[in-house]
Protein backbone atom coordinates (compact mmCIF):
# COMPACT_ATOMS: atom_id res chain seq x y z
CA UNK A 1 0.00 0.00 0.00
CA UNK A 2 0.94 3.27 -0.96
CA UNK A 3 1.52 6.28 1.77
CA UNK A 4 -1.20 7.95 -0.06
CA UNK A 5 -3.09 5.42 0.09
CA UNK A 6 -2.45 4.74 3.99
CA UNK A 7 -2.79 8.43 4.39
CA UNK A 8 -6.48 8.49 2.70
CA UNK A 9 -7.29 5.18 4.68
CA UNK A 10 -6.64 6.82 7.96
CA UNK A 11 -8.54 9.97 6.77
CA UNK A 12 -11.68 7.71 6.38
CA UNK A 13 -11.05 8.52 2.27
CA UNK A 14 -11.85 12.00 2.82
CA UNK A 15 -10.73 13.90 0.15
CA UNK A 16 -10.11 17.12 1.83
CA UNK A 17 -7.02 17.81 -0.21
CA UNK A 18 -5.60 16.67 -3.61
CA UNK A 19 -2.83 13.72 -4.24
CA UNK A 20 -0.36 16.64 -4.59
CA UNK A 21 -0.56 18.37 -1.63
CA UNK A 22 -1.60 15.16 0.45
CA UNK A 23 2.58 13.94 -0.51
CA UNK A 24 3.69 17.48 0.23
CA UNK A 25 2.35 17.34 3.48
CA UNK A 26 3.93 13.99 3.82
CA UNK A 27 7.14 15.22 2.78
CA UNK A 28 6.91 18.25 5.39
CA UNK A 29 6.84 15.04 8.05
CA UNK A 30 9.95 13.77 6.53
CA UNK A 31 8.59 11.14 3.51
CA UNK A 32 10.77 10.75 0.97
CA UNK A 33 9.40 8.95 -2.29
CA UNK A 34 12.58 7.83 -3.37
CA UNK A 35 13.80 6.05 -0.56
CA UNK A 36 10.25 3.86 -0.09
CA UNK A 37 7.39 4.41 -1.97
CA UNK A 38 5.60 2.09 0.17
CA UNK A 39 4.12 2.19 3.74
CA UNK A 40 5.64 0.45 6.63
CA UNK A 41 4.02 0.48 9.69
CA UNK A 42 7.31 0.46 11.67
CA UNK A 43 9.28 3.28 10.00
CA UNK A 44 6.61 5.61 8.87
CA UNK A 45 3.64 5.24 11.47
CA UNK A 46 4.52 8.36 13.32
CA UNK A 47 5.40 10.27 9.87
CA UNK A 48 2.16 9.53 8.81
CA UNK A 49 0.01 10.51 12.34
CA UNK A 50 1.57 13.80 11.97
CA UNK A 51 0.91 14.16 8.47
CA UNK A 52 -3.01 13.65 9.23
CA UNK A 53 -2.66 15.89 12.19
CA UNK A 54 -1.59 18.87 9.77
CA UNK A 55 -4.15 17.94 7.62
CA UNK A 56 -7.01 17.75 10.71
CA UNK A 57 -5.35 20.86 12.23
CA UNK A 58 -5.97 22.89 8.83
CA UNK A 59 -9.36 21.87 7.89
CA UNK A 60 -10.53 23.51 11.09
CA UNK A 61 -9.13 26.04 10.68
CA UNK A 62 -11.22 26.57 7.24
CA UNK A 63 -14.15 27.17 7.25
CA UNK A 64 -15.03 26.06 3.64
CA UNK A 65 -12.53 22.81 3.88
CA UNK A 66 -14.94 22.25 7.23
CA UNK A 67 -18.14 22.43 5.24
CA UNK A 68 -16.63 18.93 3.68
CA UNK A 69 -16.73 17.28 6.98
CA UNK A 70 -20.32 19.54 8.20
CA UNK A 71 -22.30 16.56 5.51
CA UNK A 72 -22.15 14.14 8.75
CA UNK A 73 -22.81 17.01 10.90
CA UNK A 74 -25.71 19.29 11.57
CA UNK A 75 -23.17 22.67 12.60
CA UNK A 76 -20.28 23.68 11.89
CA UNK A 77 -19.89 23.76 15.32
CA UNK A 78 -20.38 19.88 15.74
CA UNK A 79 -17.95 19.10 12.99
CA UNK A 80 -15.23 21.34 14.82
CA UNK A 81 -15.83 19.51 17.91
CA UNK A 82 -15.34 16.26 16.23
CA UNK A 83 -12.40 17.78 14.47
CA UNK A 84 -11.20 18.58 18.14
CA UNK A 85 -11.31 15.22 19.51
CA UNK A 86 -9.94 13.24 16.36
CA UNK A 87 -6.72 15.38 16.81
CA UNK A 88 -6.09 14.99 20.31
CA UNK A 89 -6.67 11.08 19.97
CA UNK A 90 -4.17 11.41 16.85
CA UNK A 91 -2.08 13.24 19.64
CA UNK A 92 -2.05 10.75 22.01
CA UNK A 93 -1.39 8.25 19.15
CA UNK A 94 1.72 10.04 18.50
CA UNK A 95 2.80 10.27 22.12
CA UNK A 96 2.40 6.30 22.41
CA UNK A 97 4.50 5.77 19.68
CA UNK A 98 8.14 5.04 21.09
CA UNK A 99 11.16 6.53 19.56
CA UNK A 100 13.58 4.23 18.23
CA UNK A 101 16.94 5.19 20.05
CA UNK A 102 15.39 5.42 23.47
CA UNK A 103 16.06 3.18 25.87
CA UNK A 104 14.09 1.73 28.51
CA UNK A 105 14.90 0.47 32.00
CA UNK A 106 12.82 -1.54 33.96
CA UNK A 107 11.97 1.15 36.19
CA UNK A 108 10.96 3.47 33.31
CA UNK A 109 8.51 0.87 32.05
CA UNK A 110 6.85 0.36 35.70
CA UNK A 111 5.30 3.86 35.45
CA UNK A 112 5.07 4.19 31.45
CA UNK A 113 2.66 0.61 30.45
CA UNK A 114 -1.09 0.90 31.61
C-alpha cells in the first residue's frame, strides 16, 4: 500500500485535499518517495500521524474545507468539535509511539505501560 493510500485510509477517504498536496504534506513530516514508496508500519507510522494531524489541524481552521466534513454534521460547530477530539486522539497516538533510540529500563517501564 501506498503512503497515499495509507494516508487516505486513515482519513476515512476523505478527500479534503488533492494527491499533490496530500505527498507534500507527507514530505513536510519527513517522507521521501525515493527512498520507499511504500508504507511500513514500523518506519513511517509516526510520519504519517503527523501528516493527518496537519491535515485535521488545517481543515478547522477553514471554514469552507470544514463544510466537507459539516455533511455528517448538523453545525459547523459539531464538525469542529469532532475535528477537536480526532486530533487529540491522533495526539495521544503520536505520544504512544516510542522513539527508536530510546532506551528503557525496567523502572521506566513500571510507570510508562497501563
Amino acid at each position: 500500500m501506498t503512503m497515499i493510500d495509507r494516508l487516505k485510509l486513515e482519513l476515512g477517504h476523505k478527500e479534503y485535499f488533492t494527491d499533490d498536496e496530500y505527498l507534500q504534506l507527507l514530505k513536510e513530516n519527513g517522507y521521501d518517495t525515493t527512498i520507499q514508496p511504500d508504507y511500513n508500519k514500523e518506519t513511517d507510522q509516526k510520519m504519517l500521524l503527523l501528516t493527518v494531524l496537519d491535515i485535521l489541524e488545517a481543515v478547522s481552521n477553514d471554514v469552507d474545507l470544514m463544510r466537507k466534513v459539516e455533511t455528517e454534521f448538523t453545525t459547523t460547530s459539531d464538525a469542529f468539535k469532532y475535528l477537536q477530539e480526532r486530533i487529540q486522539t491522533v495526539r495521544s497516538r503520536i505520544a504512544a509511539i516510542p522513539e527508536a533510540d530510546e532506551e528503557y529500563s525496567d523502572f521506566t517501564l513500571i510507570y510508562s505501560r497501563k
